[in-house]
C-alpha atoms as a PDB file:
ATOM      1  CA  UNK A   1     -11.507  -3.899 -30.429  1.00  0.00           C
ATOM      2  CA  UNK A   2      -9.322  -3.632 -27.449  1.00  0.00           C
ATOM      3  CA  UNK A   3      -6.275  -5.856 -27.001  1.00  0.00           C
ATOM      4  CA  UNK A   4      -6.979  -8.977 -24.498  1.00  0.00           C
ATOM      5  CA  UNK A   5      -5.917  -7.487 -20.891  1.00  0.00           C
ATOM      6  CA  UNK A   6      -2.929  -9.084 -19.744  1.00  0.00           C
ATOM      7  CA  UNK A   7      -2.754  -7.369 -16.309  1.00  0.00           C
ATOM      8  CA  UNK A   8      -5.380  -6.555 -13.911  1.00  0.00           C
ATOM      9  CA  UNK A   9      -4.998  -3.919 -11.265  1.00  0.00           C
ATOM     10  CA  UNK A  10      -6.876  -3.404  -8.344  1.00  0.00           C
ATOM     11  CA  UNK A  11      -6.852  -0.766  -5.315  1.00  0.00           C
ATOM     12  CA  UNK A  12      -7.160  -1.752  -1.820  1.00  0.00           C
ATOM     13  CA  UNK A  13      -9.252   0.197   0.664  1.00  0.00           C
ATOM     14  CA  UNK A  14     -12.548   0.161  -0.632  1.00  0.00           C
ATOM     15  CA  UNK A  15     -12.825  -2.577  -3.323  1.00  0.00           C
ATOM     16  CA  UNK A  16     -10.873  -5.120  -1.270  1.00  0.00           C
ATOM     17  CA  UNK A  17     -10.539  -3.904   2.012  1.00  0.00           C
ATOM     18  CA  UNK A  18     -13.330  -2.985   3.716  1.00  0.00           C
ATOM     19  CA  UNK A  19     -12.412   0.929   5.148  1.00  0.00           C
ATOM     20  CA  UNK A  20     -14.549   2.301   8.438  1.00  0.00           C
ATOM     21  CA  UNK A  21     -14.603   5.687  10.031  1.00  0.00           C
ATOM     22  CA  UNK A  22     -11.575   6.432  12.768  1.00  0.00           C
ATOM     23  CA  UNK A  23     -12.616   4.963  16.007  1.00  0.00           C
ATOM     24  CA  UNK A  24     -13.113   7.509  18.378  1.00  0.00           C
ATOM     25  CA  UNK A  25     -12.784  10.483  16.228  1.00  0.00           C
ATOM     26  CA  UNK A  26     -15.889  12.827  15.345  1.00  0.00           C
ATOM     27  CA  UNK A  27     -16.736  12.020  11.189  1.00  0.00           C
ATOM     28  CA  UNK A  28     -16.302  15.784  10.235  1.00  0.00           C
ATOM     29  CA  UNK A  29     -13.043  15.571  11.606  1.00  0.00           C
ATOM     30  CA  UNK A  30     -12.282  12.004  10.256  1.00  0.00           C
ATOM     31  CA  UNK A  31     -13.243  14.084   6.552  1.00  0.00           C
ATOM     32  CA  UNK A  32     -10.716  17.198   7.347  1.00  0.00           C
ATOM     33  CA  UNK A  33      -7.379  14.537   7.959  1.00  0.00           C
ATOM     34  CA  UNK A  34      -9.069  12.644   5.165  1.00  0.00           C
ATOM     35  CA  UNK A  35      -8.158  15.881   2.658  1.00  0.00           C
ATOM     36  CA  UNK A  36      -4.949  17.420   4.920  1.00  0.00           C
ATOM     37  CA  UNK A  37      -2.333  18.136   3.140  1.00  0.00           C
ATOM     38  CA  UNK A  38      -0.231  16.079   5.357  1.00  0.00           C
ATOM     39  CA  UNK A  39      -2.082  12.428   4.570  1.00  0.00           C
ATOM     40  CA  UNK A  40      -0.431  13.441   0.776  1.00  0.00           C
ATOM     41  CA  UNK A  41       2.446  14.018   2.468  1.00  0.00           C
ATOM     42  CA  UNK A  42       1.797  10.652   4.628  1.00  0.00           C
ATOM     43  CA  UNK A  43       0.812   8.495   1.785  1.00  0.00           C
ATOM     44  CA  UNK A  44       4.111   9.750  -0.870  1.00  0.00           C
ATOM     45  CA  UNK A  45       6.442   8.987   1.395  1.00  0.00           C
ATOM     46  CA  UNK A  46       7.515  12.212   2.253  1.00  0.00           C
ATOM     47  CA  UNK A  47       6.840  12.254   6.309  1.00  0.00           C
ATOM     48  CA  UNK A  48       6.888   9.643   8.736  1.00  0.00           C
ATOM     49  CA  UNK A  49       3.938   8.410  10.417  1.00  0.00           C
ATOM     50  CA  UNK A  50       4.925   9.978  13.480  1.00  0.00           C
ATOM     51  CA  UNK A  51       5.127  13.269  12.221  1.00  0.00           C
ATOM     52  CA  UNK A  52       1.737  12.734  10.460  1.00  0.00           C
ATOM     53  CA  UNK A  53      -0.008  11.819  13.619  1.00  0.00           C
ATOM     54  CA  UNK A  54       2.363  14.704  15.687  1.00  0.00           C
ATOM     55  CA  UNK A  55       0.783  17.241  12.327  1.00  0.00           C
ATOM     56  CA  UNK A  56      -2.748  16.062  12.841  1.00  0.00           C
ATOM     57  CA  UNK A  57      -2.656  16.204  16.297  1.00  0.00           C
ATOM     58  CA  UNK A  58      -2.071  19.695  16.230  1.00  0.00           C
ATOM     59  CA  UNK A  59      -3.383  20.768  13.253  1.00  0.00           C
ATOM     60  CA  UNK A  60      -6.501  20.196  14.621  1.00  0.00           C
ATOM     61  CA  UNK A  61      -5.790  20.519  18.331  1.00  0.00           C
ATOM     62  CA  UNK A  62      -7.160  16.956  19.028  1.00  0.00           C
ATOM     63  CA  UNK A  63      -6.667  16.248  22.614  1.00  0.00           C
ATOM     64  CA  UNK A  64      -6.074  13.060  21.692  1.00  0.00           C
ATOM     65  CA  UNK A  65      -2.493  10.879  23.130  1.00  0.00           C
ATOM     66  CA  UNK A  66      -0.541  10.021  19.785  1.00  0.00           C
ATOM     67  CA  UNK A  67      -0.871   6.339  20.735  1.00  0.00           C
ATOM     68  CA  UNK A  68      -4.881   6.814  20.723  1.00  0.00           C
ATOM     69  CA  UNK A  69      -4.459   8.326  17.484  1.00  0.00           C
ATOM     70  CA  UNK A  70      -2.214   6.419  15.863  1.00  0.00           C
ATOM     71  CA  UNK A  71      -5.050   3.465  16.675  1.00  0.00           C
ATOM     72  CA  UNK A  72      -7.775   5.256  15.717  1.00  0.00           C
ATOM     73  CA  UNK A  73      -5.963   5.608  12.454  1.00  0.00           C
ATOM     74  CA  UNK A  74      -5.027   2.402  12.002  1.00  0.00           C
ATOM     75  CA  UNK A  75      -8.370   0.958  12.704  1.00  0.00           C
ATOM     76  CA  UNK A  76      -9.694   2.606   9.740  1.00  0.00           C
ATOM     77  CA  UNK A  77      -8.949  -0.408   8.014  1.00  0.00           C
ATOM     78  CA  UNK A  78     -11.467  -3.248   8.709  1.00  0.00           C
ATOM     79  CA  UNK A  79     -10.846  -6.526   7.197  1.00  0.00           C
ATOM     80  CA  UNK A  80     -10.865  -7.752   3.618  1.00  0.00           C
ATOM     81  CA  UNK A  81     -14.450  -7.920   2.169  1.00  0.00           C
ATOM     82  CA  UNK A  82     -15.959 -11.463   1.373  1.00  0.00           C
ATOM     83  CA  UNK A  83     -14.539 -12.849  -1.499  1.00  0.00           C
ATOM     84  CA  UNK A  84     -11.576 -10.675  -2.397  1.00  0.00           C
ATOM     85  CA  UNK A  85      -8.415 -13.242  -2.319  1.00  0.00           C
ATOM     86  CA  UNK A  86     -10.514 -15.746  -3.917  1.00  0.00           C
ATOM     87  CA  UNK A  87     -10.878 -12.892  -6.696  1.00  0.00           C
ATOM     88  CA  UNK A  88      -7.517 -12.647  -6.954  1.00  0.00           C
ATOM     89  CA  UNK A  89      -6.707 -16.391  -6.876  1.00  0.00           C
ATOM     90  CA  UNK A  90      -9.250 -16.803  -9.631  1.00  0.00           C
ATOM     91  CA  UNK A  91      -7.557 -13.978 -11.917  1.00  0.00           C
ATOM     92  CA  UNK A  92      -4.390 -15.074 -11.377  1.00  0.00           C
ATOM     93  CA  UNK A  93      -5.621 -18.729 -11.979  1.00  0.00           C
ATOM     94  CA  UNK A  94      -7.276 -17.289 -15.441  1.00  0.00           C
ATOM     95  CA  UNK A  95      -3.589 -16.463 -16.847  1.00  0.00           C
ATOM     96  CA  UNK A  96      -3.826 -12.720 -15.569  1.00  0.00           C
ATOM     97  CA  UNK A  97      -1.215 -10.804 -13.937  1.00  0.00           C
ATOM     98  CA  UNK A  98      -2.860  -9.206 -10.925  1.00  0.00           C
ATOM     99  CA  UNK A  99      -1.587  -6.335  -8.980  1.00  0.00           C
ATOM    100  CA  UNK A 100      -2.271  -3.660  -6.482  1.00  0.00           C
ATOM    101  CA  UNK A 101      -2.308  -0.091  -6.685  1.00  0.00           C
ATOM    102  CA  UNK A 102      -3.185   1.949  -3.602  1.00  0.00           C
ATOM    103  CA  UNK A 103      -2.676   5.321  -2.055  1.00  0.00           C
ATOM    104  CA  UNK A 104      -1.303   3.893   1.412  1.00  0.00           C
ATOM    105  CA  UNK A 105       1.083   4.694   4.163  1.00  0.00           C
ATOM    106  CA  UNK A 106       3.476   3.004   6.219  1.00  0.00           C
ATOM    107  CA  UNK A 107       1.138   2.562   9.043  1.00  0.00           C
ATOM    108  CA  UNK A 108      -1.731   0.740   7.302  1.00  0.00           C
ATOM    109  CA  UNK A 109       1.481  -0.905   4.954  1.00  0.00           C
ATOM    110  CA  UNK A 110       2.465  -3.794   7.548  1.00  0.00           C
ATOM    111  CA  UNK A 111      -1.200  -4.460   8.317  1.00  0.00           C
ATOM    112  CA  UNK A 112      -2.343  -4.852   4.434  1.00  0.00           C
ATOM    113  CA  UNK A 113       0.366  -6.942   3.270  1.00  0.00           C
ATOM    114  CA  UNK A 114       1.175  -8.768   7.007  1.00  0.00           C
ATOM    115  CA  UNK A 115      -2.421  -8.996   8.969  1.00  0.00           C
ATOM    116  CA  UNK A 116      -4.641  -9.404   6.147  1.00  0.00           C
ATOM    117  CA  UNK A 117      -2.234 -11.581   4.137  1.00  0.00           C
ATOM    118  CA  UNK A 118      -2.311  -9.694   1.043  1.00  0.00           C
ATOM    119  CA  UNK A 119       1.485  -9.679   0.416  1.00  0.00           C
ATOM    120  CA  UNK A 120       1.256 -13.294  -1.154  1.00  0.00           C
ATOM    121  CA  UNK A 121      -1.951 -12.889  -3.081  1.00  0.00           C
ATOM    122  CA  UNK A 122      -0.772 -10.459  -5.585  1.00  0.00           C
ATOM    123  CA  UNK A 123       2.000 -10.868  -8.187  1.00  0.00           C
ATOM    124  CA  UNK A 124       3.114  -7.411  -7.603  1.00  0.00           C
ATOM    125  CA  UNK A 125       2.263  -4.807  -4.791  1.00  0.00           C
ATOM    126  CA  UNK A 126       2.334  -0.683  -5.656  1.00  0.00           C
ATOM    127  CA  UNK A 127       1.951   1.316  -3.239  1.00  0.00           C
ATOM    128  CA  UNK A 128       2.097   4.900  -3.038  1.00  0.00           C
ATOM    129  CA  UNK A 129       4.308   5.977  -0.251  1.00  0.00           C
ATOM    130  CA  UNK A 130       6.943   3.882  -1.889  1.00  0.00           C
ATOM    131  CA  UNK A 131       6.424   5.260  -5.347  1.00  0.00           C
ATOM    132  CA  UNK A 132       6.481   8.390  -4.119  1.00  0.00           C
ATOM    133  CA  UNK A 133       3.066   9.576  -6.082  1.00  0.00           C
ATOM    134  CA  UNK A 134      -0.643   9.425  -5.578  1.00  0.00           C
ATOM    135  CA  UNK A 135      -3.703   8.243  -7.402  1.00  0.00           C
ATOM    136  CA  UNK A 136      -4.966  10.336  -9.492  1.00  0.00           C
ATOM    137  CA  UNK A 137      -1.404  11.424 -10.684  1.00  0.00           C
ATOM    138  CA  UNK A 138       0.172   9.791 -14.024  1.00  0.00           C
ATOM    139  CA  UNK A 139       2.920   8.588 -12.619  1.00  0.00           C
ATOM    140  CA  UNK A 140       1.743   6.020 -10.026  1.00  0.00           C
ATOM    141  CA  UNK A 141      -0.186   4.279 -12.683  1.00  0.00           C
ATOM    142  CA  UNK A 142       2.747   4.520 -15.579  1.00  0.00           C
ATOM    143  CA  UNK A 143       4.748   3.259 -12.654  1.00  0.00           C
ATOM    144  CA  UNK A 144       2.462   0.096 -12.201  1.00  0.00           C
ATOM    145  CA  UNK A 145       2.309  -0.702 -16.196  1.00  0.00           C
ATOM    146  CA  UNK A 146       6.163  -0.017 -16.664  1.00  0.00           C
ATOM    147  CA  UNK A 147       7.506  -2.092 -13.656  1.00  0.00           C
ATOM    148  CA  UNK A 148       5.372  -4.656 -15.022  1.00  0.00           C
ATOM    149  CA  UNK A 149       6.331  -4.474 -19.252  1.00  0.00           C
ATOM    150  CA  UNK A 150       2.350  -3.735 -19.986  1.00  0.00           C
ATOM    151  CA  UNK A 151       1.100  -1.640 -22.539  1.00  0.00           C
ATOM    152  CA  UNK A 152      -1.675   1.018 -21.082  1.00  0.00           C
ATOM    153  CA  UNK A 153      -4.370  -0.835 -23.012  1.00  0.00           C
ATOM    154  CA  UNK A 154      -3.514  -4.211 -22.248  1.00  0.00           C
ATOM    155  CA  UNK A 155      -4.207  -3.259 -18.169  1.00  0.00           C
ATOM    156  CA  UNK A 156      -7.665  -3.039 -16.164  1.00  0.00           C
ATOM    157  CA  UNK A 157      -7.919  -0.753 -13.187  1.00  0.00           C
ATOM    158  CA  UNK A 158     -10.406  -0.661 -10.620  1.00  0.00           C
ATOM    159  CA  UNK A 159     -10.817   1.496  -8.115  1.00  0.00           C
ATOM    160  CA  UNK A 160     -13.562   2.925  -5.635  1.00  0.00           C
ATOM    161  CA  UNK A 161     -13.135   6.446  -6.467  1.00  0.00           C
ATOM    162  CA  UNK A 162     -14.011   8.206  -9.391  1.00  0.00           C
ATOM    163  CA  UNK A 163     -11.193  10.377  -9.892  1.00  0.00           C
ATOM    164  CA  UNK A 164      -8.297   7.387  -9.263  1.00  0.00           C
ATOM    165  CA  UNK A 165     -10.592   5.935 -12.483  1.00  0.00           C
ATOM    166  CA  UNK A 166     -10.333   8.777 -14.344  1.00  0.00           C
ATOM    167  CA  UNK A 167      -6.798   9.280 -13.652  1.00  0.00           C
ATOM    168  CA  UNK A 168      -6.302   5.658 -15.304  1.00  0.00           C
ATOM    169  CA  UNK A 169      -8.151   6.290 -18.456  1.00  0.00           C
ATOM    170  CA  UNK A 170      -6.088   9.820 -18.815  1.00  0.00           C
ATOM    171  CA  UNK A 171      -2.870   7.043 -19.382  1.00  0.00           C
ATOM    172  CA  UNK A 172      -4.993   4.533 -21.222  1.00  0.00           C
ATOM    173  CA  UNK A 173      -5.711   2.234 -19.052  1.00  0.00           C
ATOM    174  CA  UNK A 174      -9.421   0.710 -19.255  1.00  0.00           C
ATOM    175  CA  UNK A 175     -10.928   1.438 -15.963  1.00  0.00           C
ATOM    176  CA  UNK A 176     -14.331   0.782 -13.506  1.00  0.00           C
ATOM    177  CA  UNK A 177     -15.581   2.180 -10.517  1.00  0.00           C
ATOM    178  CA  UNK A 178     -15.947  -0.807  -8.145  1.00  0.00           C
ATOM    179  CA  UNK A 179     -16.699  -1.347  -4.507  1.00  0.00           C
ATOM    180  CA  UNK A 180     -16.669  -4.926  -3.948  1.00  0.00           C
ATOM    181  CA  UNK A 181     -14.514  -7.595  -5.334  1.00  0.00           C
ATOM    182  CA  UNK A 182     -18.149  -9.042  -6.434  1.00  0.00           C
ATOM    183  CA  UNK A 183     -18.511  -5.520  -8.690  1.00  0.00           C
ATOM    184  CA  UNK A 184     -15.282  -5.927 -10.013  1.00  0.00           C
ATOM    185  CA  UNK A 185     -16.357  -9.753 -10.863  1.00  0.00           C
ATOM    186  CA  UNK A 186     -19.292  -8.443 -12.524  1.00  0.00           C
ATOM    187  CA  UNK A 187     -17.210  -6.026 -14.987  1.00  0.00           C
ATOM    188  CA  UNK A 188     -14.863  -8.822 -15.587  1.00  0.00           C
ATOM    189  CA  UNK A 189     -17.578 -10.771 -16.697  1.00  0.00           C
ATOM    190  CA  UNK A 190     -19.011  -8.416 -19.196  1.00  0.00           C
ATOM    191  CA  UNK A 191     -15.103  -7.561 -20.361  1.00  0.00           C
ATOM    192  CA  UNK A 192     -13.535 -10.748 -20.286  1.00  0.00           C
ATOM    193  CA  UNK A 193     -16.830 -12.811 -22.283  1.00  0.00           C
ATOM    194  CA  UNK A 194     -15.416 -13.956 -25.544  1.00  0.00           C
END
């Protein structure tokens, strides 16, 4: 039997935050920035997001200003979903430590943890352009678990991707595919019943 989870560990866009298509940008060409090379680079910390949007821009000759850009890109994100602080309030409430994990940036940063208020939900925030690594690598999750003195199997993870999960479980961590902060209440359930 696996030890009791101590700490619980949930991503952002797509479980909690609800995540939209750019605004003004075609969808086959919201899909090619969504696999550049430069969003890796964007979301590890390792270019600004000016010289993102400047890279995009003419990467994929969009005619686009870099101001109409830089808000189509940040209106990707699209509010929290229903339900999702009072997930983590309940959690937390339930003796867990809960934290994020996410593959971010520091454009969508200010508005996750500022504009939708998440920066005093969570015990702990992770996010990847200040660890400097990305889901599905090791060391963004071994990060998480270390920061926070928690043995892999003692941790839940729940993302909306597949490959972010199975990045988790390579470090053993227990981990769901969710896309709702009611999905990841309906795991708990199952996980946490005595």
């Amino acid at each position: 039997m696996p030890p009791a989870p101590t700490l619980i560990l949930l991503d952002l866009g797509g479980v909690l935050v609800r995540l939209k298509g750019m605004p003004g940008i075609a969808p086959d060409v919201h899909q090619l920035l969504g696999r550049s090379p430069s969003l890796l680079d964007l979301e590890t910390g390792r270019i600004s997001g000016d010289e993102y949007i400047a890279g995009a821009l003419g990467d994929l000759s969009l005619t686009l200003s870099a101001e109409a850009f830089r808000t189509s890109f940040l209106g990707i994100l699209d509010g929290l979903y229903d339900g999702a602080i009072e997930l983590i309030h309940d959690l937390k409430a339930s003796g867990h430590t809960v934290a994020a994990l996410s593959n971010t940036n520091a454009l969508h940063w200010p508005i996750l943890i500022h504009d939708l208020g998440l920066a005093n939900a969570f015990d702990h925030m992770f996010a990847s352009h200040l660890i400097g690594a990305h889901k599905p690598h090791p060391a963004i999750y071994l990060t998480a678990i270390q920061t926070l003195g928690c043995e892999p199997g003692s941790a839940l993870f729940f993302d909306d991707r597949i490959e972010n999960v199975e990045g988790a479980r390579r470090v053993g961590i227990r981990s769901w595919q969710a896309n709702s902060p009611q999905e990841v209440s309906s795991i708990l359930a199952d996980e946490l019943r005595p």
